[in-house]
ModelCIF file with pLDDT and N, C-alpha, C, O atoms, coordinates in Angstrom:
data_MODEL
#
_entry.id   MODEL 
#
_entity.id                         1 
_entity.type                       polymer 
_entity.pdbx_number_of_molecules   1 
#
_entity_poly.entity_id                      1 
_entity_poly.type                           'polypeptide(L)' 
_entity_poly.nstd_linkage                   no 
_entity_poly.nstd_monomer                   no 
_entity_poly.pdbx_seq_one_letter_code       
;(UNK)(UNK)(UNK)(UNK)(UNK)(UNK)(UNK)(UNK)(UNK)(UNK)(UNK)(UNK)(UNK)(UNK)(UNK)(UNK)
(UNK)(UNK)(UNK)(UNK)(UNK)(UNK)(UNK)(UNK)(UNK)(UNK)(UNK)(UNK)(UNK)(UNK)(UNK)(UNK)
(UNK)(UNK)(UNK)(UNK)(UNK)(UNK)(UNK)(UNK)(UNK)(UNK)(UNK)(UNK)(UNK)(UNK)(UNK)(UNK)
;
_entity_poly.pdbx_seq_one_letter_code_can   XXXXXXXXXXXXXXXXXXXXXXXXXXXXXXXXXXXXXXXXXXXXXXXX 
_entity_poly.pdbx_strand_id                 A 
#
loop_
_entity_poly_seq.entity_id 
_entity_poly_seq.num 
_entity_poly_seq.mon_id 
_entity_poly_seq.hetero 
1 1  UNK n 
1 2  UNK n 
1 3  UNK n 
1 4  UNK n 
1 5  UNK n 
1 6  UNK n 
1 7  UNK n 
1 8  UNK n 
1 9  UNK n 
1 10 UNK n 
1 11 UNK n 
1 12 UNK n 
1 13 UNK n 
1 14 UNK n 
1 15 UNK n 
1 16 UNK n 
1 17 UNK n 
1 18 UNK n 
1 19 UNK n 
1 20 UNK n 
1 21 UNK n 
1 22 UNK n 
1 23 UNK n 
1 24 UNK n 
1 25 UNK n 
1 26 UNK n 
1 27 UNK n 
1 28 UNK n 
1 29 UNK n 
1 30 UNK n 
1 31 UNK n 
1 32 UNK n 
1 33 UNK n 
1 34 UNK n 
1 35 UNK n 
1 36 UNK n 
1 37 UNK n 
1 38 UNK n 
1 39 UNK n 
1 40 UNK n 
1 41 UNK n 
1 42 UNK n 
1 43 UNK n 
1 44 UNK n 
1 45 UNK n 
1 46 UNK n 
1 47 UNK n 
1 48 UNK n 
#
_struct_asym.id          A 
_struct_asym.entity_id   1 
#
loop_
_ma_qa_metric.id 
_ma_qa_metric.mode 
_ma_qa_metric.name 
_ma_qa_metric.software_group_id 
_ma_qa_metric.type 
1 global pLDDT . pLDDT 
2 local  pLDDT . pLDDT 
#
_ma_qa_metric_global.metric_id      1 
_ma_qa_metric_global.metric_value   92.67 
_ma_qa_metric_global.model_id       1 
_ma_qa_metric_global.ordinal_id     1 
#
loop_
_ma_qa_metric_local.label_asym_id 
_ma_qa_metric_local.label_comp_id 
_ma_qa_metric_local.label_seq_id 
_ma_qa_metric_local.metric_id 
_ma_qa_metric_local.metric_value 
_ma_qa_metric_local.model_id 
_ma_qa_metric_local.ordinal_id 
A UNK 1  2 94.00 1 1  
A UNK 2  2 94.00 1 2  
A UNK 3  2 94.00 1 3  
A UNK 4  2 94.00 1 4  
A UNK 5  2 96.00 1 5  
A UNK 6  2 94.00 1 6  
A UNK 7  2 94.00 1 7  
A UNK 8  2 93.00 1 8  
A UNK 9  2 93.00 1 9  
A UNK 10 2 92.00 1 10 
A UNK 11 2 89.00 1 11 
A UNK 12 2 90.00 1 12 
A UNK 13 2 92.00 1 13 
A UNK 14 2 93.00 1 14 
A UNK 15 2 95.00 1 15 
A UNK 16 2 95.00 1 16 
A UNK 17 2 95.00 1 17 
A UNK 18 2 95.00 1 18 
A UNK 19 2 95.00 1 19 
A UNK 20 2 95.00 1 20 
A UNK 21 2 95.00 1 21 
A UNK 22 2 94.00 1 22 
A UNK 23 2 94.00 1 23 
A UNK 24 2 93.00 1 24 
A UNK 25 2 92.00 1 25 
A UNK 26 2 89.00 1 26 
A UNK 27 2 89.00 1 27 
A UNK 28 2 88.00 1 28 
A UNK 29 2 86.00 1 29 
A UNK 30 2 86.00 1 30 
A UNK 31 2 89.00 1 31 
A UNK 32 2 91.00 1 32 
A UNK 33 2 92.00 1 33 
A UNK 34 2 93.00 1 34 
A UNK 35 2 93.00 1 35 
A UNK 36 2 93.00 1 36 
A UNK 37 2 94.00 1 37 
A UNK 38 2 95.00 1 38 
A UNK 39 2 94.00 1 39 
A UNK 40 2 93.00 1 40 
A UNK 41 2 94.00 1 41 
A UNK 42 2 95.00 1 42 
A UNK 43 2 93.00 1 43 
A UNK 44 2 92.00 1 44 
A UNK 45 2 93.00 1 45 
A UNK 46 2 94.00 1 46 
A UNK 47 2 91.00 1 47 
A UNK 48 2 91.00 1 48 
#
loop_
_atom_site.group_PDB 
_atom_site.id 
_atom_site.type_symbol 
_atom_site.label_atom_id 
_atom_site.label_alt_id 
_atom_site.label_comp_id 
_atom_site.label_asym_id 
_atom_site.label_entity_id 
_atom_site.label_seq_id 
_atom_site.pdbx_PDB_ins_code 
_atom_site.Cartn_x 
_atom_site.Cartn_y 
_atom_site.Cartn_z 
_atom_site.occupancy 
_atom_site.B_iso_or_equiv 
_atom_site.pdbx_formal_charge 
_atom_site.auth_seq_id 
_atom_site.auth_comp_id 
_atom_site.auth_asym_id 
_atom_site.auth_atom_id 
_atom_site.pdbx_PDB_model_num 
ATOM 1   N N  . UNK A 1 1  ? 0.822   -1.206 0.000   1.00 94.00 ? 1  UNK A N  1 
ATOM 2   C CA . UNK A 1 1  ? 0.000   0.000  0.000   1.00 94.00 ? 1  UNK A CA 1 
ATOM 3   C C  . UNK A 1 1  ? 0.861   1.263  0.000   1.00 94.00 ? 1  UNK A C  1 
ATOM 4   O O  . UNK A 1 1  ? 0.492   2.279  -0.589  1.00 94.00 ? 1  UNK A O  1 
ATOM 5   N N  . UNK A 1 2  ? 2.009   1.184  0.667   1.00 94.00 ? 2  UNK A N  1 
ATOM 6   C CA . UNK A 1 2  ? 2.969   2.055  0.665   1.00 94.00 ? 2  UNK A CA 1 
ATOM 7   C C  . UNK A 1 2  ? 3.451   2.463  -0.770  1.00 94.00 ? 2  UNK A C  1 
ATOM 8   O O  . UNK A 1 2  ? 3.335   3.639  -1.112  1.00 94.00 ? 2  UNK A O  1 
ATOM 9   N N  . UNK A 1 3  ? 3.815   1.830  -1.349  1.00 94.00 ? 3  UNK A N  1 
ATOM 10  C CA . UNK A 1 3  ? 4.199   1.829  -2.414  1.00 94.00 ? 3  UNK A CA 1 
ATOM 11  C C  . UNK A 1 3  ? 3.402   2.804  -3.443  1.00 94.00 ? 3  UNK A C  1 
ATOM 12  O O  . UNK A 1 3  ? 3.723   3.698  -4.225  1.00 94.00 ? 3  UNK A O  1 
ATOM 13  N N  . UNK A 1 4  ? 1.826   1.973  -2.914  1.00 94.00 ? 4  UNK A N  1 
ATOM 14  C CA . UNK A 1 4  ? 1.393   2.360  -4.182  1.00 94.00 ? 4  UNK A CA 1 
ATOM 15  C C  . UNK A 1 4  ? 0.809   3.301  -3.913  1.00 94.00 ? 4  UNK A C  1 
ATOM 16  O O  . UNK A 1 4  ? 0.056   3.491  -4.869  1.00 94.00 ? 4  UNK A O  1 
ATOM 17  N N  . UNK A 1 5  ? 0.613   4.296  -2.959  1.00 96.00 ? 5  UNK A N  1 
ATOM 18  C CA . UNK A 1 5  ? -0.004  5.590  -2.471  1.00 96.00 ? 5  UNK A CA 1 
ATOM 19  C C  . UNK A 1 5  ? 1.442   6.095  -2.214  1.00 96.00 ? 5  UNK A C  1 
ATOM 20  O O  . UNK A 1 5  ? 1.392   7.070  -1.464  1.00 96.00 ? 5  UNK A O  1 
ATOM 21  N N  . UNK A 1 6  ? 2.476   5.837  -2.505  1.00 94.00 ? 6  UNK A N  1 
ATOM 22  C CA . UNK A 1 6  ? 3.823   7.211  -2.683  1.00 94.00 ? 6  UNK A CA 1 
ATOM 23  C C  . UNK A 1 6  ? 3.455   7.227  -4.676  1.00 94.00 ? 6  UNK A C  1 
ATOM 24  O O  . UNK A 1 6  ? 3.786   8.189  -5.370  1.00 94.00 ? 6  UNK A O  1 
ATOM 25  N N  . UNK A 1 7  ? 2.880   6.212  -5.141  1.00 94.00 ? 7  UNK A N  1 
ATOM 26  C CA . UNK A 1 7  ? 3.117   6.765  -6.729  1.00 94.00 ? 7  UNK A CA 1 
ATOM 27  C C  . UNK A 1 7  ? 2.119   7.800  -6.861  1.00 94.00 ? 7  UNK A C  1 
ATOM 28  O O  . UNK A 1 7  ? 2.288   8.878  -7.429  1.00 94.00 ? 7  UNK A O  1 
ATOM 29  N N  . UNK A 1 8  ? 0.735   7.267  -6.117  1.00 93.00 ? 8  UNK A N  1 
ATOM 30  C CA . UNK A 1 8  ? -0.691  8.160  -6.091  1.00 93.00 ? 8  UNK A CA 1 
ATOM 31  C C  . UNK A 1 8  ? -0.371  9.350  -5.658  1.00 93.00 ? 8  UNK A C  1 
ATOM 32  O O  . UNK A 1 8  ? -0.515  10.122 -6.607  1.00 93.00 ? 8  UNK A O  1 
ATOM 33  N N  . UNK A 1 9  ? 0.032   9.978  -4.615  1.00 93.00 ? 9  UNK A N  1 
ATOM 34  C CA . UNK A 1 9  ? 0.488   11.232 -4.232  1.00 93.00 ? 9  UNK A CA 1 
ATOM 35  C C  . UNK A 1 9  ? 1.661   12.042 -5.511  1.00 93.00 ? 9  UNK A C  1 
ATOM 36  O O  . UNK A 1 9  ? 1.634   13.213 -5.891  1.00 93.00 ? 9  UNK A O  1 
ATOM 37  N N  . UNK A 1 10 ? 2.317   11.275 -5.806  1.00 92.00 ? 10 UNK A N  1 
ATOM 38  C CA . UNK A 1 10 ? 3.033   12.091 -7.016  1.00 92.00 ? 10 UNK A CA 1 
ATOM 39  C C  . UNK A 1 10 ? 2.768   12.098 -8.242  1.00 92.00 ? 10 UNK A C  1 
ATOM 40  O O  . UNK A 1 10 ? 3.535   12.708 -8.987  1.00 92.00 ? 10 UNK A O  1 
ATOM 41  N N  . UNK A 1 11 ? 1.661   11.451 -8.760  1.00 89.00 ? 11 UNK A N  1 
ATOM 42  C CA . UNK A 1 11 ? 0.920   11.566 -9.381  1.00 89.00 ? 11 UNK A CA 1 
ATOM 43  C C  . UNK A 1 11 ? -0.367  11.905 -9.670  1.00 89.00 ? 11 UNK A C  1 
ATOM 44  O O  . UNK A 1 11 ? -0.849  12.450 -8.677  1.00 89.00 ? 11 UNK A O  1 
ATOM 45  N N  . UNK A 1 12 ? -1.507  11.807 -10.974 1.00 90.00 ? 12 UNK A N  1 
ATOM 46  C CA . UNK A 1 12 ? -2.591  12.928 -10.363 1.00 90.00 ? 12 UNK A CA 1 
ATOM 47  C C  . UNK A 1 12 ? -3.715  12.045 -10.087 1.00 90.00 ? 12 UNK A C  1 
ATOM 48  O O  . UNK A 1 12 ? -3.228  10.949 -9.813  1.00 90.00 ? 12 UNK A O  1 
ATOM 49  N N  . UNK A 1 13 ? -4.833  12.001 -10.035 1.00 92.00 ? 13 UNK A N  1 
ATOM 50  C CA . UNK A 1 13 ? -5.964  12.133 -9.138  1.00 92.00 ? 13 UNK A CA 1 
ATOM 51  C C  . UNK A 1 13 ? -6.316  10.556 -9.117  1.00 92.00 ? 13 UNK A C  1 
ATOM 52  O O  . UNK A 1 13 ? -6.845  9.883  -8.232  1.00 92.00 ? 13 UNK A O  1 
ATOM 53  N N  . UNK A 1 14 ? -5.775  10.152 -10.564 1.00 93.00 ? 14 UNK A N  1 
ATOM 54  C CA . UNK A 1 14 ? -6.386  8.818  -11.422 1.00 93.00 ? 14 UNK A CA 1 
ATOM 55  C C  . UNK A 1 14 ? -5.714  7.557  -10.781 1.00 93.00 ? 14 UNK A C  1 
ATOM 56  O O  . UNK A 1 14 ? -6.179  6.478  -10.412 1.00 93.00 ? 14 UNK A O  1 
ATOM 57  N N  . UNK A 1 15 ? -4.339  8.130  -10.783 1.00 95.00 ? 15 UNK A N  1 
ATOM 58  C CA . UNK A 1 15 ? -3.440  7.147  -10.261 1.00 95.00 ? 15 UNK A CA 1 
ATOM 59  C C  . UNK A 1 15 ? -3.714  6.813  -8.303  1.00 95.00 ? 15 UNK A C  1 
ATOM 60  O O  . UNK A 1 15 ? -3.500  5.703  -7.815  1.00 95.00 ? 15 UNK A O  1 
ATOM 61  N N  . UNK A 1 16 ? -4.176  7.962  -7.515  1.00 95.00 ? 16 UNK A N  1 
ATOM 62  C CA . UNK A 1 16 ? -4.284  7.854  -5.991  1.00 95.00 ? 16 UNK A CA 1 
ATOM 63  C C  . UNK A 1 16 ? -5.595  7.268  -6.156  1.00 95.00 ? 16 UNK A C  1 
ATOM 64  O O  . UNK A 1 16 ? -5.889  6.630  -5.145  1.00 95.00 ? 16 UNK A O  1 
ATOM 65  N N  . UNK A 1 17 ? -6.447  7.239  -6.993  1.00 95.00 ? 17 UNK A N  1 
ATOM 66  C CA . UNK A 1 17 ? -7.869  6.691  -6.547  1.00 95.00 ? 17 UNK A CA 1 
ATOM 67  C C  . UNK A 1 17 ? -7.679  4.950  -7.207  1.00 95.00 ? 17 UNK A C  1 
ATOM 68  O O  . UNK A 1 17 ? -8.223  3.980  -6.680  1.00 95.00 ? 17 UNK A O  1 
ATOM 69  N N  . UNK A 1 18 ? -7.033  4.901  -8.106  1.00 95.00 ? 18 UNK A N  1 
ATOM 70  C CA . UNK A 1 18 ? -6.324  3.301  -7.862  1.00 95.00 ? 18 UNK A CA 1 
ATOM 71  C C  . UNK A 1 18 ? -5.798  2.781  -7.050  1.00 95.00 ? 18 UNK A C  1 
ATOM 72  O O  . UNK A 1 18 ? -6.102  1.614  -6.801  1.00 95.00 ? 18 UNK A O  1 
ATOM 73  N N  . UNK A 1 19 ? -4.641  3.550  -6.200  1.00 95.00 ? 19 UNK A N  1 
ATOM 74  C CA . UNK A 1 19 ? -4.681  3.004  -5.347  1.00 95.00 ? 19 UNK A CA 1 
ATOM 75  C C  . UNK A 1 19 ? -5.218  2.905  -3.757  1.00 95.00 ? 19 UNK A C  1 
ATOM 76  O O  . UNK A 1 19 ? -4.788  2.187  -2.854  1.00 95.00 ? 19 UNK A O  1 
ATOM 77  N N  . UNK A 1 20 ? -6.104  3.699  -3.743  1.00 95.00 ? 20 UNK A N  1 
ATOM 78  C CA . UNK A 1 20 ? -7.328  3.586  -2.687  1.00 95.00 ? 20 UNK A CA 1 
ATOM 79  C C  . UNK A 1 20 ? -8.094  2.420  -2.504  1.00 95.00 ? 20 UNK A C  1 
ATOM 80  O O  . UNK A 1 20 ? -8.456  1.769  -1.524  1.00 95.00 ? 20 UNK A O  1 
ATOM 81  N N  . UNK A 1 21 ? -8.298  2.308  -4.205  1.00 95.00 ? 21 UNK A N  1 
ATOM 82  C CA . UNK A 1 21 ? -9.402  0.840  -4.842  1.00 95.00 ? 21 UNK A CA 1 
ATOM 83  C C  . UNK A 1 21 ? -8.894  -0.246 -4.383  1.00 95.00 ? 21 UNK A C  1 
ATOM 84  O O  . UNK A 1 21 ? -9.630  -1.000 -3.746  1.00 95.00 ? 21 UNK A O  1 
ATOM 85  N N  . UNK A 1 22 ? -7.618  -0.559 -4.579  1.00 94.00 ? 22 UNK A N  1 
ATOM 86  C CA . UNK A 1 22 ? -6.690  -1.685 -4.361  1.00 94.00 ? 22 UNK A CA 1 
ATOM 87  C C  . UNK A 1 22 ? -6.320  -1.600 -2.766  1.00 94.00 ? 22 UNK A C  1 
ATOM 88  O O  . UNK A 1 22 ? -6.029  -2.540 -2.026  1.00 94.00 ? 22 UNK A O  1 
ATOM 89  N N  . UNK A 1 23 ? -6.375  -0.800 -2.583  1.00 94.00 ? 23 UNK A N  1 
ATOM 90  C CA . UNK A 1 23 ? -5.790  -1.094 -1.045  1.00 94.00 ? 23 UNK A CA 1 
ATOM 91  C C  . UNK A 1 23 ? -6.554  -0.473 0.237   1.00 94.00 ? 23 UNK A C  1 
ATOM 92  O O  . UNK A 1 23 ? -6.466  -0.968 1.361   1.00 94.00 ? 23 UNK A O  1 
ATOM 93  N N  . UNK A 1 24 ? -7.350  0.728  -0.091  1.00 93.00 ? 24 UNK A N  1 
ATOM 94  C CA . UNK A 1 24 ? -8.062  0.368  1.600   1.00 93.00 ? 24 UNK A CA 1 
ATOM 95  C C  . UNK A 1 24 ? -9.749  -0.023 0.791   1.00 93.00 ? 24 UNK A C  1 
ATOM 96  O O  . UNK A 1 24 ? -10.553 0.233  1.687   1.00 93.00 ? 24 UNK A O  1 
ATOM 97  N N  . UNK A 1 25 ? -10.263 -0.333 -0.012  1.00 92.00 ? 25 UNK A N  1 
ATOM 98  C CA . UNK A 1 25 ? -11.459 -0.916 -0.677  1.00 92.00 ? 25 UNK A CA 1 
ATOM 99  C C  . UNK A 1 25 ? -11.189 -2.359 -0.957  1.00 92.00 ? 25 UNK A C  1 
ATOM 100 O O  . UNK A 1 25 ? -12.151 -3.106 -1.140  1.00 92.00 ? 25 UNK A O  1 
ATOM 101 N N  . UNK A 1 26 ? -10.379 -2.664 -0.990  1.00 89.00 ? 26 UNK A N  1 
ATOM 102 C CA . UNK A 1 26 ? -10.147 -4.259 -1.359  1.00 89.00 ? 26 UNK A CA 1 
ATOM 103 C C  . UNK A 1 26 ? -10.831 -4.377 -2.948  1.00 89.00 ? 26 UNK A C  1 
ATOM 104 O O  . UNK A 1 26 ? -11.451 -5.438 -3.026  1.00 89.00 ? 26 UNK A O  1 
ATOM 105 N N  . UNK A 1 27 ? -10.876 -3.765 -3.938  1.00 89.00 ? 27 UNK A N  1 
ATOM 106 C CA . UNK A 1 27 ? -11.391 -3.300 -4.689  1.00 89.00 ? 27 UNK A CA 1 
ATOM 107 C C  . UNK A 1 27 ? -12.831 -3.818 -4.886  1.00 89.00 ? 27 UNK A C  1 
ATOM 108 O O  . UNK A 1 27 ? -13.227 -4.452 -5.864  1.00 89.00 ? 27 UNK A O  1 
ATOM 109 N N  . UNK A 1 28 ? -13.269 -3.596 -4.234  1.00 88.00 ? 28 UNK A N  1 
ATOM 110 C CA . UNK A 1 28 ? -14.994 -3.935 -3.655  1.00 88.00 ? 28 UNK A CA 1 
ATOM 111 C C  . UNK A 1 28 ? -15.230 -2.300 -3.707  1.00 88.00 ? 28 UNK A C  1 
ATOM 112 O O  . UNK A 1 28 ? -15.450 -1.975 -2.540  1.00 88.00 ? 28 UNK A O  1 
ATOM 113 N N  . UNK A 1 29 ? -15.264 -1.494 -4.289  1.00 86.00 ? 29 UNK A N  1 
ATOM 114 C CA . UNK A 1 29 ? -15.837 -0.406 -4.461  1.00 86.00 ? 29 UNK A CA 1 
ATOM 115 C C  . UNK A 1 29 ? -16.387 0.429  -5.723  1.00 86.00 ? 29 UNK A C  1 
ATOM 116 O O  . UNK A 1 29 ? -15.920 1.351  -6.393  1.00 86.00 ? 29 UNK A O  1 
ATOM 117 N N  . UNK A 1 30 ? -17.904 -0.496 -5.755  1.00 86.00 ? 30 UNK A N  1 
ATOM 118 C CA . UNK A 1 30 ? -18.466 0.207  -7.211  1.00 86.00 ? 30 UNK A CA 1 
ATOM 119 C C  . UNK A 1 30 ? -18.823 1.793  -7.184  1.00 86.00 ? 30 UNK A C  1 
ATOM 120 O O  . UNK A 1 30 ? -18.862 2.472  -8.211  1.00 86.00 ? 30 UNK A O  1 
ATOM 121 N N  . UNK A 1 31 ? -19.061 2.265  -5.967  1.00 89.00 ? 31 UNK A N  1 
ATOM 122 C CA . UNK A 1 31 ? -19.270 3.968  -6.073  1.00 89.00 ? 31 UNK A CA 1 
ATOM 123 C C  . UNK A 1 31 ? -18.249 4.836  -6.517  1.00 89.00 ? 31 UNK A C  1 
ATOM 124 O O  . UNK A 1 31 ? -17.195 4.890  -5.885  1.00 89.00 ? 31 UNK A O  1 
ATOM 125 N N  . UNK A 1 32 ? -18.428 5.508  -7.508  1.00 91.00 ? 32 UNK A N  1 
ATOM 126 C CA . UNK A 1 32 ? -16.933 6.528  -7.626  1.00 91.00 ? 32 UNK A CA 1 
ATOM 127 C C  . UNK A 1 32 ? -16.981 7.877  -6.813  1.00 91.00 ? 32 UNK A C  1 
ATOM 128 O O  . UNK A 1 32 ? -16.090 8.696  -6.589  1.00 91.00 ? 32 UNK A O  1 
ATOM 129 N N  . UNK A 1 33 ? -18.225 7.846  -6.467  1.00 92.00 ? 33 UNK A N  1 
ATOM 130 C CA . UNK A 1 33 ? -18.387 9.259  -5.326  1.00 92.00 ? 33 UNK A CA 1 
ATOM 131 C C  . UNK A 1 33 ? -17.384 8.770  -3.962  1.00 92.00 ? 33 UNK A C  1 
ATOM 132 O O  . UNK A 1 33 ? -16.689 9.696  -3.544  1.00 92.00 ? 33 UNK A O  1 
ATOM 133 N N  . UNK A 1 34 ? -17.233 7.519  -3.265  1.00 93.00 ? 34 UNK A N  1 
ATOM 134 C CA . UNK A 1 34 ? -16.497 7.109  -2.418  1.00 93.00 ? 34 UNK A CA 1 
ATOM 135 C C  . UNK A 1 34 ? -15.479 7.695  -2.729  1.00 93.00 ? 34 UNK A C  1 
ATOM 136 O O  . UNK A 1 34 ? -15.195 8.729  -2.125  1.00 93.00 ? 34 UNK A O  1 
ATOM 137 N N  . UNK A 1 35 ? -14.543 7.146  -3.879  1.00 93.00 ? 35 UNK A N  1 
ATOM 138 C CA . UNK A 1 35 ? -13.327 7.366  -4.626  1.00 93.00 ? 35 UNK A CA 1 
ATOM 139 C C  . UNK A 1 35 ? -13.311 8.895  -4.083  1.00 93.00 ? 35 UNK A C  1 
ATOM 140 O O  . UNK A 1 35 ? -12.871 9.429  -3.065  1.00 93.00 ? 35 UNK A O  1 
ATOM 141 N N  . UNK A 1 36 ? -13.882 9.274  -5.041  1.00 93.00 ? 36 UNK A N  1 
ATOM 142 C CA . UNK A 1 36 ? -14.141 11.083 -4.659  1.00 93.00 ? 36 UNK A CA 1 
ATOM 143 C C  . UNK A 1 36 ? -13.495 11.626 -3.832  1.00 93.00 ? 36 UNK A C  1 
ATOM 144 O O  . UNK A 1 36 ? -12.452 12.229 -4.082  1.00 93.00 ? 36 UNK A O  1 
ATOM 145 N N  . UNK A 1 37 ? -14.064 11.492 -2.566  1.00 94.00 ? 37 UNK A N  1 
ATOM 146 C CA . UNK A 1 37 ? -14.623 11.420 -1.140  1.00 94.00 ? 37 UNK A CA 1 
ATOM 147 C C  . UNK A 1 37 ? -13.105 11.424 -0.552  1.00 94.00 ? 37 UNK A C  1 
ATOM 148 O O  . UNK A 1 37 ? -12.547 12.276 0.140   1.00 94.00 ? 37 UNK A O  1 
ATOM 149 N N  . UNK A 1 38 ? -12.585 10.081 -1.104  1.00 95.00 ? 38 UNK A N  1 
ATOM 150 C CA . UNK A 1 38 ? -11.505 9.911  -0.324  1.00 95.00 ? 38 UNK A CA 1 
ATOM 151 C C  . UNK A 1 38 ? -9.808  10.253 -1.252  1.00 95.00 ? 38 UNK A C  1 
ATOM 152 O O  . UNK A 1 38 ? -8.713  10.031 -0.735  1.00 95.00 ? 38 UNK A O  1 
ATOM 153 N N  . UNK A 1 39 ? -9.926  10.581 -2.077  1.00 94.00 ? 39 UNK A N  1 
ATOM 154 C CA . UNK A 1 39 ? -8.686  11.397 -2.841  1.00 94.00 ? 39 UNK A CA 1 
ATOM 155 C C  . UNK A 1 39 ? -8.908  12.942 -2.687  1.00 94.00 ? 39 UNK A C  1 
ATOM 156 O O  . UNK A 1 39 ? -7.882  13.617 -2.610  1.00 94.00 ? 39 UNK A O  1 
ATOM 157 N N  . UNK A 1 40 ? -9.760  13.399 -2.648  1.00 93.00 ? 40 UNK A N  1 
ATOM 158 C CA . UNK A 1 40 ? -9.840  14.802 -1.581  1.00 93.00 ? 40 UNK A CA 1 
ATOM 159 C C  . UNK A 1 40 ? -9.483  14.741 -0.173  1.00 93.00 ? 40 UNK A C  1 
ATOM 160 O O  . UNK A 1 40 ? -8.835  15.661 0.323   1.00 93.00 ? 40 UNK A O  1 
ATOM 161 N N  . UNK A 1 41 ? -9.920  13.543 0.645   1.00 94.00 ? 41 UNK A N  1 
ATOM 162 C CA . UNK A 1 41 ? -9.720  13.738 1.775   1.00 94.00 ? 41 UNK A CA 1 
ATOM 163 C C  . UNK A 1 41 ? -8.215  13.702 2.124   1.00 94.00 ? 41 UNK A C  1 
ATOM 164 O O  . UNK A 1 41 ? -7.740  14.460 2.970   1.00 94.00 ? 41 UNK A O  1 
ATOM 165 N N  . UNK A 1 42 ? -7.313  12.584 1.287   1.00 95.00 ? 42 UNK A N  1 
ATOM 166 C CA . UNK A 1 42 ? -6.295  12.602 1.279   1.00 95.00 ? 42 UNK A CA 1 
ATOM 167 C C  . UNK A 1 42 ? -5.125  13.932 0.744   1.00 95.00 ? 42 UNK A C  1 
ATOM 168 O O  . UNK A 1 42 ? -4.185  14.397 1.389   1.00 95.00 ? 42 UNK A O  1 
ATOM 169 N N  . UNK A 1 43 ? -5.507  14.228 -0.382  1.00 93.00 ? 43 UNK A N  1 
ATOM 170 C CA . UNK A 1 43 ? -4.768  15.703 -0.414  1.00 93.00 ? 43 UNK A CA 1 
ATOM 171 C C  . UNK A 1 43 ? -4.925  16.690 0.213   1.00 93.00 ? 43 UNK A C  1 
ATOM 172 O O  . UNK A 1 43 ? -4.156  17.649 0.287   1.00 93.00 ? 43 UNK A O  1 
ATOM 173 N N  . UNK A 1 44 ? -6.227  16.502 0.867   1.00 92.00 ? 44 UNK A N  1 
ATOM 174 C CA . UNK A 1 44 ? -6.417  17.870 1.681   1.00 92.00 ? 44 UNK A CA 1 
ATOM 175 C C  . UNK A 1 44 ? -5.299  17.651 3.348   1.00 92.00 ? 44 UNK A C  1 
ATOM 176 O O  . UNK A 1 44 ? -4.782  18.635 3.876   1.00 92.00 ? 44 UNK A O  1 
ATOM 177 N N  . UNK A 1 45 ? -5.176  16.614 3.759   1.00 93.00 ? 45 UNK A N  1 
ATOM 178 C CA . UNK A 1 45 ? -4.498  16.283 4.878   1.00 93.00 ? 45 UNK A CA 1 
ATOM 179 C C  . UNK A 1 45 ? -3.094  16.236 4.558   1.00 93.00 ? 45 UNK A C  1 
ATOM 180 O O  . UNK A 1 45 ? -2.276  16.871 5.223   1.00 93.00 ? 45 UNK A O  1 
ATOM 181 N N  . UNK A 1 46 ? -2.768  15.512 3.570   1.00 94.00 ? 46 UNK A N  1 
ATOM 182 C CA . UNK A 1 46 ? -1.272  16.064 2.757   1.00 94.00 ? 46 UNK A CA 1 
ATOM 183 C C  . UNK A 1 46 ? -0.747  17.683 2.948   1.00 94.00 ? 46 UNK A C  1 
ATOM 184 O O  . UNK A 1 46 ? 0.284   17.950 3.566   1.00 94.00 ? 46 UNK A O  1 
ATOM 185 N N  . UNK A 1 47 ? -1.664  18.770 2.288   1.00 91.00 ? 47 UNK A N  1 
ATOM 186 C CA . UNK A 1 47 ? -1.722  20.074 2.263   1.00 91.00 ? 47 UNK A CA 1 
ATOM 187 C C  . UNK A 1 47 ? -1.598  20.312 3.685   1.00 91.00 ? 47 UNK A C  1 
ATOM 188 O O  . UNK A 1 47 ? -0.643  20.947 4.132   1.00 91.00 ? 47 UNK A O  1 
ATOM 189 N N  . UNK A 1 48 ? -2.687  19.745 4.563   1.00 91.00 ? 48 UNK A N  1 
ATOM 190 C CA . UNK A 1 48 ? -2.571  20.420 5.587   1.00 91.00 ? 48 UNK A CA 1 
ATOM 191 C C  . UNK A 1 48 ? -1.319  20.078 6.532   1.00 91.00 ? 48 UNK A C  1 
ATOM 192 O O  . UNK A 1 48 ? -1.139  20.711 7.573   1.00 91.00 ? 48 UNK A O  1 
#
């Protein structure tokens, strides 16, 4: 997961919400509003 959320953070929105899917969704996540939800939540705490 490490791995693949240091590529998501340096990369843009497409690449961190893959690896969200894959690793805290177990990719059991048909909503993309979730996705959403949680690649905002993550850059915004990054920023902050």
């Amino acid at each position: 997961a490490i791995f693949g959320y240091d590529e998501g953070i340096l990369s843009d929105d497409h690449v961190l919400a893959a690896a969200l899917w894959r690793n805290l969704f177990n990719k059991h996540c048909e909503d993309p509003r979730q996705l959403e939800l949680l690649v905002e939540y993550v850059r915004k705490q990054m920023q902050y």
